[in-house]
Structure formats: C-alpha cells, structure tokens
N, C-alpha and C. Protein backbone atom coordinates (compact mmCIF):
# COMPACT_ATOMS: atom_id res chain seq x y z
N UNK A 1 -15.52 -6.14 -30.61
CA UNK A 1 -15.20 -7.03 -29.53
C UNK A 1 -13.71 -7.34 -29.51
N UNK A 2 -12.82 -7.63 -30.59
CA UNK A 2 -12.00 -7.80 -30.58
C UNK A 2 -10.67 -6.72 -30.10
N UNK A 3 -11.47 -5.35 -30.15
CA UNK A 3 -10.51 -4.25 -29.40
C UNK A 3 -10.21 -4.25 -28.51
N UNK A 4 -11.15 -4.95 -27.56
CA UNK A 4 -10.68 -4.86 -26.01
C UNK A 4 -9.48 -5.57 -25.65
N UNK A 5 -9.08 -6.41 -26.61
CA UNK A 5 -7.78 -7.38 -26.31
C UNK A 5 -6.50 -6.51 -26.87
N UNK A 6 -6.99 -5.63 -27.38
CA UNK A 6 -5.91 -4.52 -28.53
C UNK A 6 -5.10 -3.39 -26.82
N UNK A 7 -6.26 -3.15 -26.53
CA UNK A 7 -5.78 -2.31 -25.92
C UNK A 7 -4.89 -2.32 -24.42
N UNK A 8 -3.73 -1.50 -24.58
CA UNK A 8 -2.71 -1.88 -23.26
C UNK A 8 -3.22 -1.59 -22.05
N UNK A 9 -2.49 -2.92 -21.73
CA UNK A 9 -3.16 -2.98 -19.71
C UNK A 9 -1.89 -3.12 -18.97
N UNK A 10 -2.06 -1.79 -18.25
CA UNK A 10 -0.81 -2.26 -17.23
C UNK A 10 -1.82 -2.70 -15.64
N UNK A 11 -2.56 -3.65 -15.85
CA UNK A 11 -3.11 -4.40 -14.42
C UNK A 11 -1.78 -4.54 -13.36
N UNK A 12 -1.22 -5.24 -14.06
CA UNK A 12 -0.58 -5.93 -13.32
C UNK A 12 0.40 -4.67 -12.16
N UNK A 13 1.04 -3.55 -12.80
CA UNK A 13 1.35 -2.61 -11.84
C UNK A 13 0.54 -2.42 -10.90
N UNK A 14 -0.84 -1.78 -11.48
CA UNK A 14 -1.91 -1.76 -10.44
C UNK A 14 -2.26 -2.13 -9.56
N UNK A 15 -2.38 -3.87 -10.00
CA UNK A 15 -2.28 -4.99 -8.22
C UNK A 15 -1.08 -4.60 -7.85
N UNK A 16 -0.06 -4.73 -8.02
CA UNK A 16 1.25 -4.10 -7.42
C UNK A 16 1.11 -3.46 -6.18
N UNK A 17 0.45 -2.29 -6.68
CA UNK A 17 0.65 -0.90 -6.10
C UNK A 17 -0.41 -1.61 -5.15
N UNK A 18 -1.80 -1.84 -5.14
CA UNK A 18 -2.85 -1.96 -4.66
C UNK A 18 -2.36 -3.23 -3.22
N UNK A 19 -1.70 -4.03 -4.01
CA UNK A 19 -0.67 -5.44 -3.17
C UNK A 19 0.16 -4.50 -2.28
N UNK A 20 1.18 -3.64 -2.37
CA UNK A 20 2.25 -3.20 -1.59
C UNK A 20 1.39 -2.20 -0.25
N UNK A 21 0.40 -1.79 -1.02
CA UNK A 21 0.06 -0.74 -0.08
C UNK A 21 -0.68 -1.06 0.80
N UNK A 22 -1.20 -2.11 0.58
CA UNK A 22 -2.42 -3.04 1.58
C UNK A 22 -1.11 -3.38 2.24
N UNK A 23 -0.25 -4.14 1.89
CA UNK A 23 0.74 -5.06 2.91
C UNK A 23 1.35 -3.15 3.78
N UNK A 24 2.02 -2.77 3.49
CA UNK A 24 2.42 -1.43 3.84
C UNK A 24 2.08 -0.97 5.41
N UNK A 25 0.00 -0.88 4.74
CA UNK A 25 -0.59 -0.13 5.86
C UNK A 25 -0.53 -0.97 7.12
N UNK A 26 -0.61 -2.68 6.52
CA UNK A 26 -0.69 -4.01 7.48
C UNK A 26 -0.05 -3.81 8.44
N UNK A 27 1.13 -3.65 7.76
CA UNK A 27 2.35 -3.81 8.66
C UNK A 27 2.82 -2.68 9.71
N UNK A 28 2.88 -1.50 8.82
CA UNK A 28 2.94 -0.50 9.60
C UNK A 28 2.52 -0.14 10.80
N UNK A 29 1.03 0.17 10.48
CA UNK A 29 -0.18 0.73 11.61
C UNK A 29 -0.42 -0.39 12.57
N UNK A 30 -0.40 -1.79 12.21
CA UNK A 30 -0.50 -3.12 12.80
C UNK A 30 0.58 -3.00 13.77
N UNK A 31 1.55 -3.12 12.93
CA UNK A 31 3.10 -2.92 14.18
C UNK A 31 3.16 -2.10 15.19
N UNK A 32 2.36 -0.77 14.66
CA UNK A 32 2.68 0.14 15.92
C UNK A 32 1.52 0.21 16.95
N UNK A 33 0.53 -0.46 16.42
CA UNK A 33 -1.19 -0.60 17.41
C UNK A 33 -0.73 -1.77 18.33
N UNK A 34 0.12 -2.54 18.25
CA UNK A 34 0.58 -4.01 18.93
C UNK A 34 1.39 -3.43 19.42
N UNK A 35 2.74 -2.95 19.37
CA UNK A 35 3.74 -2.50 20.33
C UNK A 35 3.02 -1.47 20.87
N UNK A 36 2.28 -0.46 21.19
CA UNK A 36 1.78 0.26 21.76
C UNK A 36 0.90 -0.07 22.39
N UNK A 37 0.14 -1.37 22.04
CA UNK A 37 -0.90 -1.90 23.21
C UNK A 37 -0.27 -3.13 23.79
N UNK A 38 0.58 -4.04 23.28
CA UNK A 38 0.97 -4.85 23.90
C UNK A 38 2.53 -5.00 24.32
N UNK A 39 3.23 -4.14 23.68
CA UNK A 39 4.41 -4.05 24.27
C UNK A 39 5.00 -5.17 23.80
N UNK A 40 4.93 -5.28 22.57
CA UNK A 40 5.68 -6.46 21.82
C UNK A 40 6.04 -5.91 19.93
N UNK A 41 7.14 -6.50 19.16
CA UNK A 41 7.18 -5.87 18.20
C UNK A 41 6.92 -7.20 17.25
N UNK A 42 6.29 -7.01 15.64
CA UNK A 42 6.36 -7.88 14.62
C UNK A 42 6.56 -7.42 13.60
N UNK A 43 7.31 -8.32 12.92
CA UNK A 43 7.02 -7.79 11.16
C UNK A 43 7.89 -6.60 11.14
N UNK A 44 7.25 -5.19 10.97
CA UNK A 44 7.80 -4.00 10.03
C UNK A 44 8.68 -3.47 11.38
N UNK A 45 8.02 -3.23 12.68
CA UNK A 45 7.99 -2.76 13.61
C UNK A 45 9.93 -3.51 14.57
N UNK A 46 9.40 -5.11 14.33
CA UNK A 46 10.24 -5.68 14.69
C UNK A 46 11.77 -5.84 14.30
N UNK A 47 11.69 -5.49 13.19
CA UNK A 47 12.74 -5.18 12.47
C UNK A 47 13.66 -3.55 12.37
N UNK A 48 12.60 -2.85 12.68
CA UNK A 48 12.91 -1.11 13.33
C UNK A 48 14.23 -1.24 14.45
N UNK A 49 13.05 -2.09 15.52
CA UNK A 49 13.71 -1.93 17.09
C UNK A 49 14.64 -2.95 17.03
N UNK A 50 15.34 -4.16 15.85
CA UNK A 50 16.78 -4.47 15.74
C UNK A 50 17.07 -3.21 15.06
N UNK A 51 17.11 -2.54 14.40
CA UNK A 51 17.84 -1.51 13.51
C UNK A 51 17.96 -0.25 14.54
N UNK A 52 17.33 -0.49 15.87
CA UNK A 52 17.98 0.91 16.51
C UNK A 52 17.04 2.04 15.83
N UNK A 53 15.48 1.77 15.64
CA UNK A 53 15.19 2.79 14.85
C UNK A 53 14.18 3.28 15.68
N UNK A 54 13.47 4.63 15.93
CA UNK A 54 12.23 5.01 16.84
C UNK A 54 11.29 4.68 16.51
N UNK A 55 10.18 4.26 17.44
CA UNK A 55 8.87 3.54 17.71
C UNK A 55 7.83 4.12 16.24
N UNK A 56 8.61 5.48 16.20
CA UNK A 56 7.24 6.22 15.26
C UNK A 56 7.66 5.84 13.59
N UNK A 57 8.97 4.76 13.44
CA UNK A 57 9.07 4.58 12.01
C UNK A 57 7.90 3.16 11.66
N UNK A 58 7.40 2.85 12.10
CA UNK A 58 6.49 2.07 11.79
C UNK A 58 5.62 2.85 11.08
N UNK A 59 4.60 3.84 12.17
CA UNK A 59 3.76 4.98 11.84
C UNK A 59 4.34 5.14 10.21
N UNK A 60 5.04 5.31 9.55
CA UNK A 60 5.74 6.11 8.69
C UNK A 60 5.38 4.80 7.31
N UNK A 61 5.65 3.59 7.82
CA UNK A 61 5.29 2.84 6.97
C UNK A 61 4.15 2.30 6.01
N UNK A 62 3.26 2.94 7.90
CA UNK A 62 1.73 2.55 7.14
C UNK A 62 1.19 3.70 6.56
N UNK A 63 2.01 5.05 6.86
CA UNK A 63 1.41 6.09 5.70
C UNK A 63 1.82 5.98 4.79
N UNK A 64 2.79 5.24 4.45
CA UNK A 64 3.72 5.10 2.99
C UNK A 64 2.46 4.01 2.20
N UNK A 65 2.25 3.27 3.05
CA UNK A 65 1.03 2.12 2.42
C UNK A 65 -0.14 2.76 2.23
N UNK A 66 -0.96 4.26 2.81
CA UNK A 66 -1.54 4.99 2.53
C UNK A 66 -1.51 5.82 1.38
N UNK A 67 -0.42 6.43 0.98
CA UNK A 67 0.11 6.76 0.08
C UNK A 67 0.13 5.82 -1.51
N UNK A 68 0.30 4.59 -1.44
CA UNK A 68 -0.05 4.09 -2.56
C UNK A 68 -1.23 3.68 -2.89
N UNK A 69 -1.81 2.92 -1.77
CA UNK A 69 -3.22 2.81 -1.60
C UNK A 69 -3.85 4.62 -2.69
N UNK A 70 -3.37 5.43 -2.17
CA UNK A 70 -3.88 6.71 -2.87
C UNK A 70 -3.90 6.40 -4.25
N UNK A 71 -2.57 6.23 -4.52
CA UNK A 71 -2.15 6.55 -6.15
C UNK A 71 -2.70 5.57 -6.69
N UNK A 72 -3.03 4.38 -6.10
CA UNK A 72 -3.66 3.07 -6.78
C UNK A 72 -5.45 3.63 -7.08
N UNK A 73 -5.78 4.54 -6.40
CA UNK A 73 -7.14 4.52 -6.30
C UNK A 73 -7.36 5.52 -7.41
N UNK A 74 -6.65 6.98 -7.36
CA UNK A 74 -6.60 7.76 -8.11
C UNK A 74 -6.21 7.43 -9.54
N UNK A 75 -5.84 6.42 -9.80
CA UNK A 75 -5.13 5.88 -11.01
C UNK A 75 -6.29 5.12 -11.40
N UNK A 76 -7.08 4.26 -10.37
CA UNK A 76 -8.24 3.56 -11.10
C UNK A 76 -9.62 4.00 -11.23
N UNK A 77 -9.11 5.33 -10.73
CA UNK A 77 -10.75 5.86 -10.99
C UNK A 77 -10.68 6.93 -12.25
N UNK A 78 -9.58 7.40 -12.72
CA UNK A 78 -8.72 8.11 -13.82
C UNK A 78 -9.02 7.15 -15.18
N UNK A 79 -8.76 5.81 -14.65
CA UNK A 79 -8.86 4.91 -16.01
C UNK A 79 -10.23 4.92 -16.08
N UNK A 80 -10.95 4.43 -15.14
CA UNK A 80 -12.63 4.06 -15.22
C UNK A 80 -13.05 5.36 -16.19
N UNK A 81 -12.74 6.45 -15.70
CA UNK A 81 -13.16 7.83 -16.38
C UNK A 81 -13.33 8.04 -17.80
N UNK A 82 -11.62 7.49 -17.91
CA UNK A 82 -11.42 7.62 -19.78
C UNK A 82 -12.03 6.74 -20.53
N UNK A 83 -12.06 5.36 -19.69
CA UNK A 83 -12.67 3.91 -20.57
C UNK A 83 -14.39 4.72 -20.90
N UNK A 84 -15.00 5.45 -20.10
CA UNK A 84 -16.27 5.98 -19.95
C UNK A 84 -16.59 6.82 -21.21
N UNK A 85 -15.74 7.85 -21.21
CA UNK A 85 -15.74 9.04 -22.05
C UNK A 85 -14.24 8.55 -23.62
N UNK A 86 -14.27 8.06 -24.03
CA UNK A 86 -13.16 7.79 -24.89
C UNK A 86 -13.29 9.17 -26.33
C-alpha cells in the first residue's frame, strides 16, 4: 500500500494538457461557429481580427486544442496500460 505514494506522478502536466486543450478547442471552434453565424468576434477569434489576422486562424486554434486533447488521451491510456501490465 505504501508504494502507490512512491511512485512519480506527473498529474499535474496532464490536467495541463487536458485544461489547455479543452480551453483551445473552446475558443477556437467557438470563435469561428459565432463569427460565422453571427457575425461577431470573442475571445481567440476577437483578438485575430485586432491582429489583422484571417477568419480561418481561429479554425487553427481549435485544432491545436484537438491536438492536445490527443496527446492528453494517448498519454492516459499509455499510463492506464502500464499501471495494468507492470
């Protein structure tokens, strides 16, 4: 019983990754489903169109939040695996 406290946890990256990529996709895909249906910008989106940047860098954000969302998942189903089979 006392091993389980032995052994290193990087959780906290994990929510990280799992935290950034949820906010990521939020913002992203959110930003560009609202300016494209309502013709208004927020958040990731809103900050693009001050920067002079095209409509589709939003798009770009929420695959970037897709993208960790990935590595977060692949990383916790990698651990589940080994904790299984040690």
């Amino acid at each position: 019983m006392a091993n389980q406290f032995k052994r290193p946890d990087s959780s906290t990256g994990q929510g990280l990754l799992w935290l950034f990529g949820a906010i990521l996709v939020i913002q992203g895909f959110g930003s560009a489903i609202t300016e494209a249906g309502w013709d208004t910008s927020f958040g990731v989106a809103g900050l693009m169109r001050a920067a002079h940047m095209p409509e589709w860098t939003a798009l770009l954000v929420g695959f970037a939040g897709l993208a960790l969302l990935g590595m977060a998942a692949h990383r916790h189903h990698t651990r589940r695996r080994a904790d299984r089979h040690p």
